[in-house]
C-alpha atoms as a PDB file:
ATOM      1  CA  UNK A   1     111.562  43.973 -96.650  1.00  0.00           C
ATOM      2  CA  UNK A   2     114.074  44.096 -98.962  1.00  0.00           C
ATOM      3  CA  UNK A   3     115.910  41.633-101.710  1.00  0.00           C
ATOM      4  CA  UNK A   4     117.660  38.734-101.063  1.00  0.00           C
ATOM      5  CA  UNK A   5     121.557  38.428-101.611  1.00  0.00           C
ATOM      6  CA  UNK A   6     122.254  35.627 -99.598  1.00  0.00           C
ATOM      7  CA  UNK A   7     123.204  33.856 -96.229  1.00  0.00           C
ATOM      8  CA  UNK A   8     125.939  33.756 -94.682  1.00  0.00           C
ATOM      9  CA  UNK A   9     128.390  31.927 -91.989  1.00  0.00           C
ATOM     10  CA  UNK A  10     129.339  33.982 -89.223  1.00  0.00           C
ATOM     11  CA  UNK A  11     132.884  33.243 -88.832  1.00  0.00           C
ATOM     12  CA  UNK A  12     135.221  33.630 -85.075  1.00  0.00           C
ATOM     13  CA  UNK A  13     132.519  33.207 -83.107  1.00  0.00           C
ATOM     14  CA  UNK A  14     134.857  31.372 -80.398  1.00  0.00           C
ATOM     15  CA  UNK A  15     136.959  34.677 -80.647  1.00  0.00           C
ATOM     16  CA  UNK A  16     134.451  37.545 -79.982  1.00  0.00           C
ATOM     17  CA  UNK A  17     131.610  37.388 -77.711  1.00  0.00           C
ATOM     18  CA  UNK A  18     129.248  35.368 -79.573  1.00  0.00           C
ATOM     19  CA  UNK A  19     128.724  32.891 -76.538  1.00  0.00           C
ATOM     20  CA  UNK A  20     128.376  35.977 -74.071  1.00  0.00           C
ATOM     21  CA  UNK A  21     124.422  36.454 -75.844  1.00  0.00           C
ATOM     22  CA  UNK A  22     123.862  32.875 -77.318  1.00  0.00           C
ATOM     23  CA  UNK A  23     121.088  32.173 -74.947  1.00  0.00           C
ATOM     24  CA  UNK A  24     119.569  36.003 -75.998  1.00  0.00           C
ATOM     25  CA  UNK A  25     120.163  35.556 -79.604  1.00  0.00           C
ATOM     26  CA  UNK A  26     116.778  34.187 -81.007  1.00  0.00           C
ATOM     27  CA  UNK A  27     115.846  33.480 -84.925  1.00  0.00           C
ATOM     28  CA  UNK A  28     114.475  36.535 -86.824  1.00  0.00           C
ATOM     29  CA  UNK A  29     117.000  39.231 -84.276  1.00  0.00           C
ATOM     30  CA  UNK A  30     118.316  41.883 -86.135  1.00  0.00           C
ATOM     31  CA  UNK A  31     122.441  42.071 -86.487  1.00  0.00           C
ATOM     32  CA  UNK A  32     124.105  45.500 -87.827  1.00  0.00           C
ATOM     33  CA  UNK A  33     127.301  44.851 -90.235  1.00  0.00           C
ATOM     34  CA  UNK A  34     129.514  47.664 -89.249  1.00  0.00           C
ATOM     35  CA  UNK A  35     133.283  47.826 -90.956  1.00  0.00           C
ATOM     36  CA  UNK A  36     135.928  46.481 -88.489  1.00  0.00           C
ATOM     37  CA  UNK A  37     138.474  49.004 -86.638  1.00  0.00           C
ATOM     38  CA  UNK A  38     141.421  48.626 -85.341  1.00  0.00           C
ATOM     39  CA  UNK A  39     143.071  45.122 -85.131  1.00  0.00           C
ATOM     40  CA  UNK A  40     139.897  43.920 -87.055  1.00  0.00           C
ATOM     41  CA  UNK A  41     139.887  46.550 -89.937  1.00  0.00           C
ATOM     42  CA  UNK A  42     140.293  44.626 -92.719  1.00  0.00           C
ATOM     43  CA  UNK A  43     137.298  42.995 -91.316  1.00  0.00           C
ATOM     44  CA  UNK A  44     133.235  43.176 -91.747  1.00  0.00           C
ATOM     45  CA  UNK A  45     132.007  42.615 -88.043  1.00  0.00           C
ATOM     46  CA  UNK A  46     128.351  41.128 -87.222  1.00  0.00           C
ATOM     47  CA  UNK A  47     127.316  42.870 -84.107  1.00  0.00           C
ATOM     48  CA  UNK A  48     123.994  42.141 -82.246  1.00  0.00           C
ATOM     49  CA  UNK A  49     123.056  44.102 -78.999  1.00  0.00           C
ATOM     50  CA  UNK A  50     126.315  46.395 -79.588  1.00  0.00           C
ATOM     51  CA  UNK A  51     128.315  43.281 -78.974  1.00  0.00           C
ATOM     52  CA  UNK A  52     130.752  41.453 -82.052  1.00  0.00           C
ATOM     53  CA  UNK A  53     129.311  38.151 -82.639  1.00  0.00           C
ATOM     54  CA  UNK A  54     132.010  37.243 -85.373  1.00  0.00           C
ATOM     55  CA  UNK A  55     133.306  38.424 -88.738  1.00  0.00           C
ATOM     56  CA  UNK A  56     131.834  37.477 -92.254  1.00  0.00           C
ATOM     57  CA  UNK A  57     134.026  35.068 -94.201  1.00  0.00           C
ATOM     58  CA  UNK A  58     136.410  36.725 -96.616  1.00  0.00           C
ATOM     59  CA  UNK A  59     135.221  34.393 -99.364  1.00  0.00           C
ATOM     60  CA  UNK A  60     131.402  35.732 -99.093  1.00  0.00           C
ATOM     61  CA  UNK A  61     131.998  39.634 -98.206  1.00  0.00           C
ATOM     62  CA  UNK A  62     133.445  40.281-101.297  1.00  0.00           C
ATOM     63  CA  UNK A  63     130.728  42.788-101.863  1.00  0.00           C
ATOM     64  CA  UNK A  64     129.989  44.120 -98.538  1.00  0.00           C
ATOM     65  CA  UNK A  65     133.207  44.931 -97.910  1.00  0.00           C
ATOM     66  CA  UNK A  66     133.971  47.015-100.750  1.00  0.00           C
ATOM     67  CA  UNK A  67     130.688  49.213 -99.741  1.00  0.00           C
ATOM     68  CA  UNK A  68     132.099  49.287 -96.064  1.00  0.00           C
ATOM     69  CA  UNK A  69     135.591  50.123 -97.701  1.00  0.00           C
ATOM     70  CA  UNK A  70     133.878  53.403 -99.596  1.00  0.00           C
ATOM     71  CA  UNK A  71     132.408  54.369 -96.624  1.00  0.00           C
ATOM     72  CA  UNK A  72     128.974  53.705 -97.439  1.00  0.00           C
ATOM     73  CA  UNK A  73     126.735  53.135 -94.099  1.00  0.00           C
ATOM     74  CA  UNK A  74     126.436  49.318 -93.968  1.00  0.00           C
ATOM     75  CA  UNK A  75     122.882  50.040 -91.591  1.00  0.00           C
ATOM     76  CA  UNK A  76     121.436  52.005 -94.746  1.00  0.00           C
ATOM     77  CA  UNK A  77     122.347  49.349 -97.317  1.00  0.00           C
ATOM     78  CA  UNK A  78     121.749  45.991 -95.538  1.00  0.00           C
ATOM     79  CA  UNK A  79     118.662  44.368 -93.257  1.00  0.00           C
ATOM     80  CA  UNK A  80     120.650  41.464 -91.757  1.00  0.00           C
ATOM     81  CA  UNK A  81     118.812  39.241 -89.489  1.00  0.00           C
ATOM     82  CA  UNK A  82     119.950  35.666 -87.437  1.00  0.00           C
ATOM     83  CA  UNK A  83     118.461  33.016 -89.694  1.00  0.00           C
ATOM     84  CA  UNK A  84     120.156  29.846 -88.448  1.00  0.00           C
ATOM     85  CA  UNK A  85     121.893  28.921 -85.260  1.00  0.00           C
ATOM     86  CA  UNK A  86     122.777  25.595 -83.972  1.00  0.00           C
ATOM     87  CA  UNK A  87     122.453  25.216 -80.572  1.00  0.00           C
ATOM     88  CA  UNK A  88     122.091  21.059 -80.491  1.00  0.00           C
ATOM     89  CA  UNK A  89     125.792  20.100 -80.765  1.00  0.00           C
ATOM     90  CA  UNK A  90     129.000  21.058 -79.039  1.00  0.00           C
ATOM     91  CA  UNK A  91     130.094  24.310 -78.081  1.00  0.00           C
ATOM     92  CA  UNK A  92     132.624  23.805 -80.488  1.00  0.00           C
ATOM     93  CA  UNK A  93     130.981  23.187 -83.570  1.00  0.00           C
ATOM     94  CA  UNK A  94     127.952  25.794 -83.060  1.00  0.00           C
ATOM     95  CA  UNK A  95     127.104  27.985 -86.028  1.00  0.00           C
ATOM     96  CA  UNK A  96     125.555  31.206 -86.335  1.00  0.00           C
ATOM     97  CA  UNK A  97     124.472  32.048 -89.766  1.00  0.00           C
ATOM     98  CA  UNK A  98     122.484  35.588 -90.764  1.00  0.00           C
ATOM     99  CA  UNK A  99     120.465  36.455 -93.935  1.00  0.00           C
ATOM    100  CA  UNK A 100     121.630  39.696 -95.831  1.00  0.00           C
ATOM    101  CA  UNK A 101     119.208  41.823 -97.607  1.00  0.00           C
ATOM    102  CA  UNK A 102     119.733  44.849 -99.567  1.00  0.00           C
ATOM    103  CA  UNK A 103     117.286  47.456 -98.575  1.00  0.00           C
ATOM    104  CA  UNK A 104     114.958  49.095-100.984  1.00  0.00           C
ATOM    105  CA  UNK A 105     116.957  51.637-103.003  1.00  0.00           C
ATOM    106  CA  UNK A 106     113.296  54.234-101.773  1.00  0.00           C
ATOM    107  CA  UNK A 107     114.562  53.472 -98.302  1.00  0.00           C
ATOM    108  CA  UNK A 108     118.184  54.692 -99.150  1.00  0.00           C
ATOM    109  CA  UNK A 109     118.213  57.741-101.232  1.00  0.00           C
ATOM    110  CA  UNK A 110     119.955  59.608 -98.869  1.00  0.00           C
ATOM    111  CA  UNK A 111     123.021  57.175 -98.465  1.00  0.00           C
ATOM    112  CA  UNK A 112     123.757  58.388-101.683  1.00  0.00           C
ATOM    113  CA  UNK A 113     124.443  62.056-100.271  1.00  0.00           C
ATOM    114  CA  UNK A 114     126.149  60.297 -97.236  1.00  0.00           C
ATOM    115  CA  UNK A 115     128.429  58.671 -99.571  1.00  0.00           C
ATOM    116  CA  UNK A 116     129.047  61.311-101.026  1.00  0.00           C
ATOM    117  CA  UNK A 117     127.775  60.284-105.532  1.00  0.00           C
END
């Protein structure tokens, strides 16, 4: 397990697929951060199952994104797992929100080759 930096709001959800797994998505799931391409490249995506669930708020990416935007391997840095999702109220208003954690620096030695320090 490794250190906490903090949770966060998965944003768009009523723009990607997010409602396509809702009733798969269970506390504690793993989600991969991956950077976003195309239309969504200035983007961090939240993916879970190979499917975009959102994108993380600009406001709380700040540092994410700049490893995404150095090509550092998001999957080596990051454990990201669903920690909250409201289900009780309307579609509408239904939040997804993951907790980040950096991974132990033992477990990603060789990013630093991949990234090329």
């Amino acid at each position: 397990m490794g250190k906490f930096l903090k949770i966060i709001s998965v944003s768009d959800i009523l723009e990607y697929d997010a409602f396509s797994k809702w009733n798969e998505i269970k506390i504690g799931d793993p989600v991969t951060l991956e950077k976003g391409k195309e239309e969504n490249a200035k983007k961090i995506v939240v993916k879970f199952d190979g499917v975009i669930l959102g994108t993380l708020p600009k406001n709380d990416c700040g540092c994410i994104k700049e490893f995404a935007d150095n090509n550092w391997p998001l999957d080596k840095l990051f454990d990201c797992k669903i920690c909250r999702k409201n289900s009780d109220i309307g579609e509408y208003d239904q939040q997804l929100h993951i907790l980040v954690q950096i991974k132990k620096w033992t477990e990603t030695d060789e990013v630093k080759d991949s990234a090329g320090a």
